[in-house]
N, C-alpha and C. Protein backbone atom coordinates (compact mmCIF):
# COMPACT_ATOMS: atom_id res chain seq x y z
N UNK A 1 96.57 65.05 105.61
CA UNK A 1 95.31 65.52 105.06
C UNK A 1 94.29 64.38 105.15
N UNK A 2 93.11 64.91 105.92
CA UNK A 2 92.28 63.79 105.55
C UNK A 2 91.75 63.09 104.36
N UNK A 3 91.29 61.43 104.09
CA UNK A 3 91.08 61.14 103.29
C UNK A 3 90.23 61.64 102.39
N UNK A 4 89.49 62.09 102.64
CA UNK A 4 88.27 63.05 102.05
C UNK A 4 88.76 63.88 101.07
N UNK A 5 89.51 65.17 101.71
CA UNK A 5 90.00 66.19 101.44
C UNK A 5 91.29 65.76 100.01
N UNK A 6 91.50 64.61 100.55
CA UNK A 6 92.77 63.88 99.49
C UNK A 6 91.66 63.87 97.85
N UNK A 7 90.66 63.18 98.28
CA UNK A 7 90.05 62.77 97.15
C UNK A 7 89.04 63.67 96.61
N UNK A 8 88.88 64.97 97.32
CA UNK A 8 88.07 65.81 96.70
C UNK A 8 89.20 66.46 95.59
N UNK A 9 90.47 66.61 95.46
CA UNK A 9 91.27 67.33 95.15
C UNK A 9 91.38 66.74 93.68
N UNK A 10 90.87 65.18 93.52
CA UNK A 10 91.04 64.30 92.44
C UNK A 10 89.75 64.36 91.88
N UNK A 11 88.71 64.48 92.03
CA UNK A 11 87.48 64.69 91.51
C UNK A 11 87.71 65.75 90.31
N UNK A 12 86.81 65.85 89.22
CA UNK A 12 86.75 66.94 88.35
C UNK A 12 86.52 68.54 88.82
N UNK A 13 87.56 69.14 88.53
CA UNK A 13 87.15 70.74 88.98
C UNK A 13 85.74 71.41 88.74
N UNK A 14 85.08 70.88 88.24
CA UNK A 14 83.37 70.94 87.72
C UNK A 14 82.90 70.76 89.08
N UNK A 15 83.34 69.74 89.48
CA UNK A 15 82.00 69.34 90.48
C UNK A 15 82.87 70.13 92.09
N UNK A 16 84.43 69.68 92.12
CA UNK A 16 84.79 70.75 93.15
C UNK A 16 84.85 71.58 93.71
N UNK A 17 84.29 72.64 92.27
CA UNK A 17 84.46 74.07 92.31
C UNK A 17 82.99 74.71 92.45
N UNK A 18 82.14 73.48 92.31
CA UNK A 18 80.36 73.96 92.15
C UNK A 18 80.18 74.41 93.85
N UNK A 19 79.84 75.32 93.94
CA UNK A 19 78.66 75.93 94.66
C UNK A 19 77.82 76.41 94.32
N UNK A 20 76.79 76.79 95.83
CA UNK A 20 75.91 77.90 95.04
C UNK A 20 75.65 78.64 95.71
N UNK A 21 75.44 79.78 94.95
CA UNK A 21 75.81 81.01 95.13
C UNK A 21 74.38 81.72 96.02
N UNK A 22 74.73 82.25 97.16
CA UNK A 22 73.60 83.61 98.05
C UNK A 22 73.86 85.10 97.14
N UNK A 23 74.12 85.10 96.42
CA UNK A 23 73.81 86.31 95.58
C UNK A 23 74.49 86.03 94.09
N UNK A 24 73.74 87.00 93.52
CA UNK A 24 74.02 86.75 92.32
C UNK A 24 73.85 88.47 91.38
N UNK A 25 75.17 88.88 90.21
CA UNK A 25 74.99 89.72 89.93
C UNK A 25 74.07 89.71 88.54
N UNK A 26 73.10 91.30 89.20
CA UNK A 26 71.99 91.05 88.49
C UNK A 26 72.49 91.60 86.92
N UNK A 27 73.59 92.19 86.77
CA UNK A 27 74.11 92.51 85.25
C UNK A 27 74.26 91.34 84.56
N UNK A 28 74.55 90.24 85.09
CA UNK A 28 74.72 88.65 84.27
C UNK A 28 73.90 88.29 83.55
N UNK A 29 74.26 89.00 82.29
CA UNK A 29 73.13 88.28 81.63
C UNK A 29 73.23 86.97 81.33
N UNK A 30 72.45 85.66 80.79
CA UNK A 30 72.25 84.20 80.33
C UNK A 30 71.50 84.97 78.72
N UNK A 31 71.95 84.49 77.82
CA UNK A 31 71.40 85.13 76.45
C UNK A 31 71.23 83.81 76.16
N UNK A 32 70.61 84.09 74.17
CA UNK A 32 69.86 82.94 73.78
C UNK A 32 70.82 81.69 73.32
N UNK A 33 72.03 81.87 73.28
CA UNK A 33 73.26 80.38 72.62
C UNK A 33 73.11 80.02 74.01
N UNK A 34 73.11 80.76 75.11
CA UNK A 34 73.72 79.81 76.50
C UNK A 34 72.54 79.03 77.24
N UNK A 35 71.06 80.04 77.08
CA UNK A 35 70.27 79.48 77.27
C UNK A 35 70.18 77.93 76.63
N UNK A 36 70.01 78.27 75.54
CA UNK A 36 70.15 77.05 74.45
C UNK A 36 70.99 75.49 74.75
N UNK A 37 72.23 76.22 75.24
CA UNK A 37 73.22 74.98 75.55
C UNK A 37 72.94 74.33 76.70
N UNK A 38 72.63 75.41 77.87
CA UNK A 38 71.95 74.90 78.69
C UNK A 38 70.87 73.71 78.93
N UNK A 39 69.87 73.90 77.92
CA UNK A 39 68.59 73.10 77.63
C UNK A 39 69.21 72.20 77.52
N UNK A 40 70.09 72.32 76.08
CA UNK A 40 70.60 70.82 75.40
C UNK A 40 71.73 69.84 76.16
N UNK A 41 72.19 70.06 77.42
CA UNK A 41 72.83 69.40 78.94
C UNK A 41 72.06 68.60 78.80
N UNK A 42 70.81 69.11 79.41
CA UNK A 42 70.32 68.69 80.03
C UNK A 42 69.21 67.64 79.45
N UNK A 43 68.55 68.49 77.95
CA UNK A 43 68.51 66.97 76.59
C UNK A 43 68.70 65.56 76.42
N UNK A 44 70.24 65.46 76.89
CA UNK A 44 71.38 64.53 76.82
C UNK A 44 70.93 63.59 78.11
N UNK A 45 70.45 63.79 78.59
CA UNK A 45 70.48 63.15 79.98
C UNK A 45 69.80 61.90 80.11
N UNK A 46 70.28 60.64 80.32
CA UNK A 46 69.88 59.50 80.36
C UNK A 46 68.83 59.44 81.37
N UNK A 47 67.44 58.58 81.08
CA UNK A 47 66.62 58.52 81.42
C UNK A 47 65.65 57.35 81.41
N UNK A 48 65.35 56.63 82.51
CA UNK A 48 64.58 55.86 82.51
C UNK A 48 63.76 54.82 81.55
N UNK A 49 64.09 53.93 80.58
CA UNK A 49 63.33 53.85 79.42
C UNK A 49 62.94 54.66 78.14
N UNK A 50 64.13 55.59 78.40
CA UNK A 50 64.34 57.01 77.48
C UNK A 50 63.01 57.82 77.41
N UNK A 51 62.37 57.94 78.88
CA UNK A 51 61.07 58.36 79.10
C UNK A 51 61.37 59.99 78.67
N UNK A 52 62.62 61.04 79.20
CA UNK A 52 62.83 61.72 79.69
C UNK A 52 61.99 62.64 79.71
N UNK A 53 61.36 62.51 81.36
CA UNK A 53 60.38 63.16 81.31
C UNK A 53 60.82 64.30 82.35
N UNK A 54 60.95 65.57 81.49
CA UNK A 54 61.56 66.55 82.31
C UNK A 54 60.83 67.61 81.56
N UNK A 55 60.94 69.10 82.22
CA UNK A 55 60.66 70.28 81.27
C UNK A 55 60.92 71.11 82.07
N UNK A 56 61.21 72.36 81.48
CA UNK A 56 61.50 73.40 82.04
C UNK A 56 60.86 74.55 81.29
N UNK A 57 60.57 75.77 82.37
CA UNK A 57 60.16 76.94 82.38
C UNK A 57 61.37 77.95 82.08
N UNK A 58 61.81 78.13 81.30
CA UNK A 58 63.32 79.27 81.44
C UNK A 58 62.35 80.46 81.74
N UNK A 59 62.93 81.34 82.46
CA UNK A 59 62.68 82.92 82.53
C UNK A 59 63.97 83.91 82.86
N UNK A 60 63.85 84.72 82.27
CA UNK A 60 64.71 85.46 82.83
C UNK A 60 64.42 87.18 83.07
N UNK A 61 64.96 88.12 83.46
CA UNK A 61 64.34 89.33 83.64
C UNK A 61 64.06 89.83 82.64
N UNK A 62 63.30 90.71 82.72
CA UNK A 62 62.38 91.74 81.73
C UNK A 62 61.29 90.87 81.01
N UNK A 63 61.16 89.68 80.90
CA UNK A 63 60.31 88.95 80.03
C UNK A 63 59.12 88.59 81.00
N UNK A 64 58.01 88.21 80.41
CA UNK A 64 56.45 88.55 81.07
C UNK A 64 56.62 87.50 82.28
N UNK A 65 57.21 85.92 81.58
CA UNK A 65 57.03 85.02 82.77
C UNK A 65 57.34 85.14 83.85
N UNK A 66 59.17 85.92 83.74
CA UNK A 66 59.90 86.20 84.71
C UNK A 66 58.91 87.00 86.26
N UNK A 67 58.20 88.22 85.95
CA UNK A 67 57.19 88.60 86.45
C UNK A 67 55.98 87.74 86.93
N UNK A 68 55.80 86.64 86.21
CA UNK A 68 55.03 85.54 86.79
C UNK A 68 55.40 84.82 87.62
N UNK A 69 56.85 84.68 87.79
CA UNK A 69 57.17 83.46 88.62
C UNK A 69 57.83 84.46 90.23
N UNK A 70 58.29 85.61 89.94
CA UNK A 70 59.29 86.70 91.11
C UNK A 70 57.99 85.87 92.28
N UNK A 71 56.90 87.01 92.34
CA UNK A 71 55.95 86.75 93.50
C UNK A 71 55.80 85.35 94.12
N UNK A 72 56.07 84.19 93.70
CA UNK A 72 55.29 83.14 94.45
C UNK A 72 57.01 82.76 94.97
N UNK A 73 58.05 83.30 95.07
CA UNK A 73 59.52 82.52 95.43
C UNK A 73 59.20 83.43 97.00
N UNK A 74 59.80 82.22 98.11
CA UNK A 74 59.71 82.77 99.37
C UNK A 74 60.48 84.07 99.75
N UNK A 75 60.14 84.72 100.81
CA UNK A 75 61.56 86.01 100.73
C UNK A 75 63.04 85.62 101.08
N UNK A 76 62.90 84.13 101.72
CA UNK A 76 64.19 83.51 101.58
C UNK A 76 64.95 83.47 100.26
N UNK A 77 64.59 83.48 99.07
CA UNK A 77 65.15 83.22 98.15
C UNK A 77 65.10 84.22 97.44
N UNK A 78 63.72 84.97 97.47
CA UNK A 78 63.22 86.28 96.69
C UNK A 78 64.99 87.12 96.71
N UNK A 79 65.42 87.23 98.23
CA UNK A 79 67.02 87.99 98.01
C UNK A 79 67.92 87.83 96.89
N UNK A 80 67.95 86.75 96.47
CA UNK A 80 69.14 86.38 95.79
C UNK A 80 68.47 85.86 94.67
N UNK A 81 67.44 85.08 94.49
CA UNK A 81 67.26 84.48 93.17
C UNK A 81 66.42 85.89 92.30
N UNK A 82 66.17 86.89 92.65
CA UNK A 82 65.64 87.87 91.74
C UNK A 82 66.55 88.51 90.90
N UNK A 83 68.01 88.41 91.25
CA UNK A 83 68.99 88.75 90.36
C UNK A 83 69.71 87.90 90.03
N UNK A 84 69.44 86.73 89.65
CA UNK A 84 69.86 86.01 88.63
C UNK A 84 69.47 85.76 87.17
N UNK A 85 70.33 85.57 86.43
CA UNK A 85 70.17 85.74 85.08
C UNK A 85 69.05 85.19 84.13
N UNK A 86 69.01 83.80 85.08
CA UNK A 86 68.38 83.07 84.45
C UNK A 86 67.52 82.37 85.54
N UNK A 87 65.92 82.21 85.71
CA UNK A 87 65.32 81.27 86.62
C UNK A 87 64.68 80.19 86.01
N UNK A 88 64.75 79.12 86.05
CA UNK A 88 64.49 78.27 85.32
C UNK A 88 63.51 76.58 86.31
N UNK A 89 61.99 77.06 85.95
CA UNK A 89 60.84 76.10 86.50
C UNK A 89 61.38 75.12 86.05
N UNK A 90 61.99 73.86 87.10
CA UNK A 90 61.90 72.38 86.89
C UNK A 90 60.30 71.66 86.83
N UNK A 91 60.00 70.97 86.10
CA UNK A 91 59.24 69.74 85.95
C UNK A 91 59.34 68.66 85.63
N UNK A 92 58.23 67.77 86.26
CA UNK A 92 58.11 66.44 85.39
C UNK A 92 57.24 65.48 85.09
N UNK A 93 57.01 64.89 84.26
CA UNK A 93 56.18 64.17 83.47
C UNK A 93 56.06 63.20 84.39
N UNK A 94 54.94 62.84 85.75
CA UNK A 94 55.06 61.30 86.06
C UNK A 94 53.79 60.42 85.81
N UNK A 95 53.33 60.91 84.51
CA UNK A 95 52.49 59.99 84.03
C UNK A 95 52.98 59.23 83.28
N UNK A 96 53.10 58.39 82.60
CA UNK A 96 53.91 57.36 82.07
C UNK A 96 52.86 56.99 80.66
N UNK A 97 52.85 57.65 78.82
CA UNK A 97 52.17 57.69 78.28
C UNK A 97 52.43 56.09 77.66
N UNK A 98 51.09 56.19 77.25
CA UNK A 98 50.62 54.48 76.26
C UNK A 98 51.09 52.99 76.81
N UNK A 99 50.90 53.23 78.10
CA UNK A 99 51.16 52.53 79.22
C UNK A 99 50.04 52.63 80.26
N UNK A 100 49.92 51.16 80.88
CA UNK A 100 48.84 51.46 82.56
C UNK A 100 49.38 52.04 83.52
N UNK A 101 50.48 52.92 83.21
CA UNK A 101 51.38 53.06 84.59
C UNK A 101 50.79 54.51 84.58
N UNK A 102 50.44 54.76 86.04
CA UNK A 102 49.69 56.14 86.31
C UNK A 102 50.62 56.86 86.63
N UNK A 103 51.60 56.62 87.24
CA UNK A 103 53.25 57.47 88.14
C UNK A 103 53.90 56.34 87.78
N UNK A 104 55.05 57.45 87.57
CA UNK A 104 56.39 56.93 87.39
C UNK A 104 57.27 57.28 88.44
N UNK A 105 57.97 56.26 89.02
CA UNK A 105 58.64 56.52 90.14
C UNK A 105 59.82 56.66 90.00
N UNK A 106 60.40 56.75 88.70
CA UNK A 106 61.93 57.31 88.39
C UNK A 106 61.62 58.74 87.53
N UNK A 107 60.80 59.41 87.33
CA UNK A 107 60.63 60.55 87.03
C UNK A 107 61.55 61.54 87.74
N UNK A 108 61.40 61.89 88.81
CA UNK A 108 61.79 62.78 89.95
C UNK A 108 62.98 62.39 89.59
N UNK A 109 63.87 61.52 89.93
CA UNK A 109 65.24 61.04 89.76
C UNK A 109 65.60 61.24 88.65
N UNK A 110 65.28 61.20 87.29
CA UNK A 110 65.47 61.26 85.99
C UNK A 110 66.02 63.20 85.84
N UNK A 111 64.48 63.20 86.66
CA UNK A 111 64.56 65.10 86.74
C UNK A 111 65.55 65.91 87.21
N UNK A 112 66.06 64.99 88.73
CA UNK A 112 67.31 65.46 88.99
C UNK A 112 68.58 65.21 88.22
N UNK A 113 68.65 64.27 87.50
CA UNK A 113 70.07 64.03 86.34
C UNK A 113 70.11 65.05 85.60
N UNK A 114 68.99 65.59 84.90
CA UNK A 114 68.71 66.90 83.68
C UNK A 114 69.09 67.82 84.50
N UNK A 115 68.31 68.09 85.67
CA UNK A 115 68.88 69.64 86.34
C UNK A 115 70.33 69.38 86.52
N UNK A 116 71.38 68.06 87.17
CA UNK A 116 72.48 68.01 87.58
C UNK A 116 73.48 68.29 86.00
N UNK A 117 72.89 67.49 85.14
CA UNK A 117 73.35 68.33 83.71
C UNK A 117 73.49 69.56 83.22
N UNK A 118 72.39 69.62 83.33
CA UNK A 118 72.20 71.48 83.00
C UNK A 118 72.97 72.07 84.36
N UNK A 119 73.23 71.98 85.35
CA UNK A 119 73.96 72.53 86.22
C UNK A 119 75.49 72.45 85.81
N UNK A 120 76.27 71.74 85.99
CA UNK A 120 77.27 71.30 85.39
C UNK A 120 77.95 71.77 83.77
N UNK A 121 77.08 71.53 82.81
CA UNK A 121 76.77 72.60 81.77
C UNK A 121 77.32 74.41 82.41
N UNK A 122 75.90 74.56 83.06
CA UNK A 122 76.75 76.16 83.41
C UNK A 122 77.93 76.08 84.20
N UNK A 123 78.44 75.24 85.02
CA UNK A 123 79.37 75.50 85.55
C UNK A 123 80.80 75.46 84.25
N UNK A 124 80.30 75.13 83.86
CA UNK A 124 81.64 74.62 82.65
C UNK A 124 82.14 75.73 81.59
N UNK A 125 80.00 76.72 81.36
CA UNK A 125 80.59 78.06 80.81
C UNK A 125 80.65 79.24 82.22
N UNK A 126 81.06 79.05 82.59
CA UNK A 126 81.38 80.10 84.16
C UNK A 126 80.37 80.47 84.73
N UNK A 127 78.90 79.77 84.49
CA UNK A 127 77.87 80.60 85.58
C UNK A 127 77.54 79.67 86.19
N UNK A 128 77.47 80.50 87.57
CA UNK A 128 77.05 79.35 88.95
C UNK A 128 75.23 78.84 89.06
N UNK A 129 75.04 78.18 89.75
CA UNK A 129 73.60 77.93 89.69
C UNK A 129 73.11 77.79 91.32
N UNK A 130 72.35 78.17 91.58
CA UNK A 130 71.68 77.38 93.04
C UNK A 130 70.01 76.88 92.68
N UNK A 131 69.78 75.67 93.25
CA UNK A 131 68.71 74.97 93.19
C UNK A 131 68.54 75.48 94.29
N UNK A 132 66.70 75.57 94.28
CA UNK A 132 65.76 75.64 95.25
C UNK A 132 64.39 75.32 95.36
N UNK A 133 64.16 74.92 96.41
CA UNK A 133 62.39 74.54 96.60
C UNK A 133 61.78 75.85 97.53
N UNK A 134 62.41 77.15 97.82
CA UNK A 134 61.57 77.80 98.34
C UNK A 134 60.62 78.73 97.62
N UNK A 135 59.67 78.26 97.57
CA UNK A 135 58.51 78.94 96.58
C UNK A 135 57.51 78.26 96.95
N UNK A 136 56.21 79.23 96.58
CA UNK A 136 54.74 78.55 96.85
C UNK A 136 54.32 77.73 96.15
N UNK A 137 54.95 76.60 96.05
CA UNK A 137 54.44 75.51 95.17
C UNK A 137 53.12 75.60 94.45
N UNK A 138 52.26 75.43 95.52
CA UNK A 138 50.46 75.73 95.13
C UNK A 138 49.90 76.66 94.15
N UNK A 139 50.48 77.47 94.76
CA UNK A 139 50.17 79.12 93.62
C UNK A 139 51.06 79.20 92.63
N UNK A 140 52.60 78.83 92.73
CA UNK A 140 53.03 78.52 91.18
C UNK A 140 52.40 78.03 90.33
N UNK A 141 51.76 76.68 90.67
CA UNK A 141 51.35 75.78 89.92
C UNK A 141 49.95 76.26 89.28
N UNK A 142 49.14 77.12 90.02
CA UNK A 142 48.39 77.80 89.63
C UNK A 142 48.56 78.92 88.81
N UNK A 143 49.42 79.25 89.18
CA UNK A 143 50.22 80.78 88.16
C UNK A 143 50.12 80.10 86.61
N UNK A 144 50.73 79.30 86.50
CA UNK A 144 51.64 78.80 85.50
C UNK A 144 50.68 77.57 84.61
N UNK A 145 49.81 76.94 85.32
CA UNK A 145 48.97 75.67 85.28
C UNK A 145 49.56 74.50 84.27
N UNK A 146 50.49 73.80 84.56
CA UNK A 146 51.35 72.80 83.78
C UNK A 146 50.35 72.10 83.25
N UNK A 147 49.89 70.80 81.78
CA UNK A 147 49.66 70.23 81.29
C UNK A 147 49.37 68.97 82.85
N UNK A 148 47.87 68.17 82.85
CA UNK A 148 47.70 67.49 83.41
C UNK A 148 49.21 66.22 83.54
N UNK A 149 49.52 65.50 84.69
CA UNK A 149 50.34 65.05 84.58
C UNK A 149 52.21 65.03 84.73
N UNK A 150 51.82 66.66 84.95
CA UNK A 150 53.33 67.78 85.07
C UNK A 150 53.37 67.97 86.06
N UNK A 151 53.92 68.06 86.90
CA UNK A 151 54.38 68.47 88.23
C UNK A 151 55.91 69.37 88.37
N UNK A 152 55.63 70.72 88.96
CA UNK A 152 56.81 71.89 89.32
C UNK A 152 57.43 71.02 90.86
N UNK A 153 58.87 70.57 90.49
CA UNK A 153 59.69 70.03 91.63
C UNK A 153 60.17 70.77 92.17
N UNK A 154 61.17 71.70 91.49
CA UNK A 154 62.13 72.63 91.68
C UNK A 154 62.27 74.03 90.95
N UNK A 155 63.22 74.49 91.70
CA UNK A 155 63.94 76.06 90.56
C UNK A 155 65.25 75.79 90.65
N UNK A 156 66.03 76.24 89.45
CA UNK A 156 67.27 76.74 89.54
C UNK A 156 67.44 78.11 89.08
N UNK A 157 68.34 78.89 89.82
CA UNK A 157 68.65 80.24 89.64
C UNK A 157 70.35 80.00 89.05
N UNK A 158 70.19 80.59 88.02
CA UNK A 158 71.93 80.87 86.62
C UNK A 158 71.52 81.71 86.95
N UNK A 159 73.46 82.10 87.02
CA UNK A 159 74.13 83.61 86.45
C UNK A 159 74.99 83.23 86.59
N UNK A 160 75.92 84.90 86.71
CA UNK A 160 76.87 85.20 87.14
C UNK A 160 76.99 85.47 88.88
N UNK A 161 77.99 84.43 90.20
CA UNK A 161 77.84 84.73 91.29
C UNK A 161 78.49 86.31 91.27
N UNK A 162 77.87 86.82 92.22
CA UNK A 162 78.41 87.96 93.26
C UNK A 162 79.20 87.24 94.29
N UNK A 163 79.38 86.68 94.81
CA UNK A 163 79.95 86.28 96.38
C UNK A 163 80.71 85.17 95.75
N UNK A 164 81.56 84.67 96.62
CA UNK A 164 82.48 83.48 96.12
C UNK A 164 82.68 82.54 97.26
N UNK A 165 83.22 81.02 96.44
CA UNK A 165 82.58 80.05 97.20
C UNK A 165 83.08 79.62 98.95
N UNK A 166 82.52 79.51 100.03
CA UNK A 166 82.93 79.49 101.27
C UNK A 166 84.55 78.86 101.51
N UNK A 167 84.69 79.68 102.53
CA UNK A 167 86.75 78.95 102.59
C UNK A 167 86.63 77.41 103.12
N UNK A 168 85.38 77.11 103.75
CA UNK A 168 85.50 75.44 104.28
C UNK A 168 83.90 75.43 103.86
N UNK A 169 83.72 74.49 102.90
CA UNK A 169 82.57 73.28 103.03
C UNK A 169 82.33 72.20 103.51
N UNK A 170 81.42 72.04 104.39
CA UNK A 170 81.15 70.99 104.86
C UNK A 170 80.25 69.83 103.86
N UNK A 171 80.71 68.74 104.23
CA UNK A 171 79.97 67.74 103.49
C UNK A 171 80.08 66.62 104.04
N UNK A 172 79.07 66.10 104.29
CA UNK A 172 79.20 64.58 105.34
C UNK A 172 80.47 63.32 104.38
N UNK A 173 80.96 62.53 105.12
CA UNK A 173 82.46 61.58 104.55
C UNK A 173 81.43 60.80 103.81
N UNK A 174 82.74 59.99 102.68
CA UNK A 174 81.85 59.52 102.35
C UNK A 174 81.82 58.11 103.18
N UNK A 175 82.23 57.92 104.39
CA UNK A 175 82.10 57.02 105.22
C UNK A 175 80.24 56.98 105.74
N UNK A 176 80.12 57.95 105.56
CA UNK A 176 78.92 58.28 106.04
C UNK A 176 77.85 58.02 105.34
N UNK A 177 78.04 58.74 103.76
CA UNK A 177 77.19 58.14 102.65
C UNK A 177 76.52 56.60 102.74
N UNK A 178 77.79 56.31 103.00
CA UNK A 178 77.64 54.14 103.44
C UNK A 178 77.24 54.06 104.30
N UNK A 179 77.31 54.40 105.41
CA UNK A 179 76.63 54.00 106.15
C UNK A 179 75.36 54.28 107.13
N UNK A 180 75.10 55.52 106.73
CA UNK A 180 73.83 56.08 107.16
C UNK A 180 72.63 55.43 106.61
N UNK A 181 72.88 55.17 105.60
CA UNK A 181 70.97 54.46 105.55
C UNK A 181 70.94 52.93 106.33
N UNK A 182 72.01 52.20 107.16
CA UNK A 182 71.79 51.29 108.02
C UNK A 182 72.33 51.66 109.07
N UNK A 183 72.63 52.98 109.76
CA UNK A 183 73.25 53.14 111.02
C UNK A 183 71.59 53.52 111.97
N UNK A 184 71.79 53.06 112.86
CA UNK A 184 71.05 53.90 113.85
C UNK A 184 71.03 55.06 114.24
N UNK A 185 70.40 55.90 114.05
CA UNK A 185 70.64 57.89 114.39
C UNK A 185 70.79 58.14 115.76
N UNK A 186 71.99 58.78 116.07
CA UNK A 186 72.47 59.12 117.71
C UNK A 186 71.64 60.52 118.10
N UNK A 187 71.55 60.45 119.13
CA UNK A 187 70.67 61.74 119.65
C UNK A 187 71.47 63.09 119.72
């Protein structure tokens, strides 16, 4: 067995077992304890000078936002993320308050620890998640108009999957991890 394959097997079943899901059943509901627990993952999440500058939009169906946010997701995603339980606007704070610092350049990174929390979180109570950037950024941001200083990074789509996770994933070694940001790129 390759080395890889040896050591994916030793990793936590959390992170082994995470995919994400191309469909999702739209009966799944996310209610208000899971919502909740969800948030509070992602709460927890160590952050930069304990800036944590993150926020989120929860929506989920039938509620007004949910209807605010369907239209601006590309039809790439429109398939599958409209029946998920839960859609949930990533942001983040990269103004940096009572400070000269105009951007913060660990914001974004900070942002991804909270979403990788809150991801992980659902994986732990059985709902899958897929992150995405396909959406009209521009017109979200207009939809929605965040607090000067806020910036919409991402979405994640919770539920419950429909489909289950591929028989082979690919994932670059982690030989590769190492050494790609000093290898030269082959044609």
């Amino acid at each position: 067995m390759p080395p890889d394959l040896q050591q994916t097997e030793q990793i936590h079943a959390l992170l082994a077992g995470r995919f994400s899901p191309r469909r999702f059943d739209p009966s799944g509901v996310v209610d208000d304890p899971t919502l909740h627990l969800l948030l509070e993952a992602a709460r927890w999440t160590p952050s930069a000078g304990n800036s944590q500058p993150w926020g989120f939009l929860p929506v989920r169906p039938g509620e007004p936002d949910h209807a605010r946010v369907l239209p601006h997701l590309a039809p790439s995603s429109h398939r599958w993320a409209k029946d998920a339980g839960l859609l949930v606007v990533a942001l983040t704070r990269r103004y940096v308050d009572d400070t000269d610092l105009l951007y913060s350049e660990f914001a974004d990174y900070d942002l991804g620890q909270a979403v990788a929390h809150l991801s992980i979180q659902a994986q732990a109570m059985g709902l899958s998640t897929h992150q995405f950037r396909a959406f009209d950024l521009e017109a979200l941001t207009e939809e929605l108009r965040p607090r000067p200083g806020w910036a919409i990074v991402s979405m994640i789509a919770v539920g419950t999957a429909a489909d289950e996770p591929p028989a082979l994933r690919e994932r670059r070694s982690t030989a590769d991890l190492r050494a790609a940001p000093w290898s030269t790129p082959t044609a």
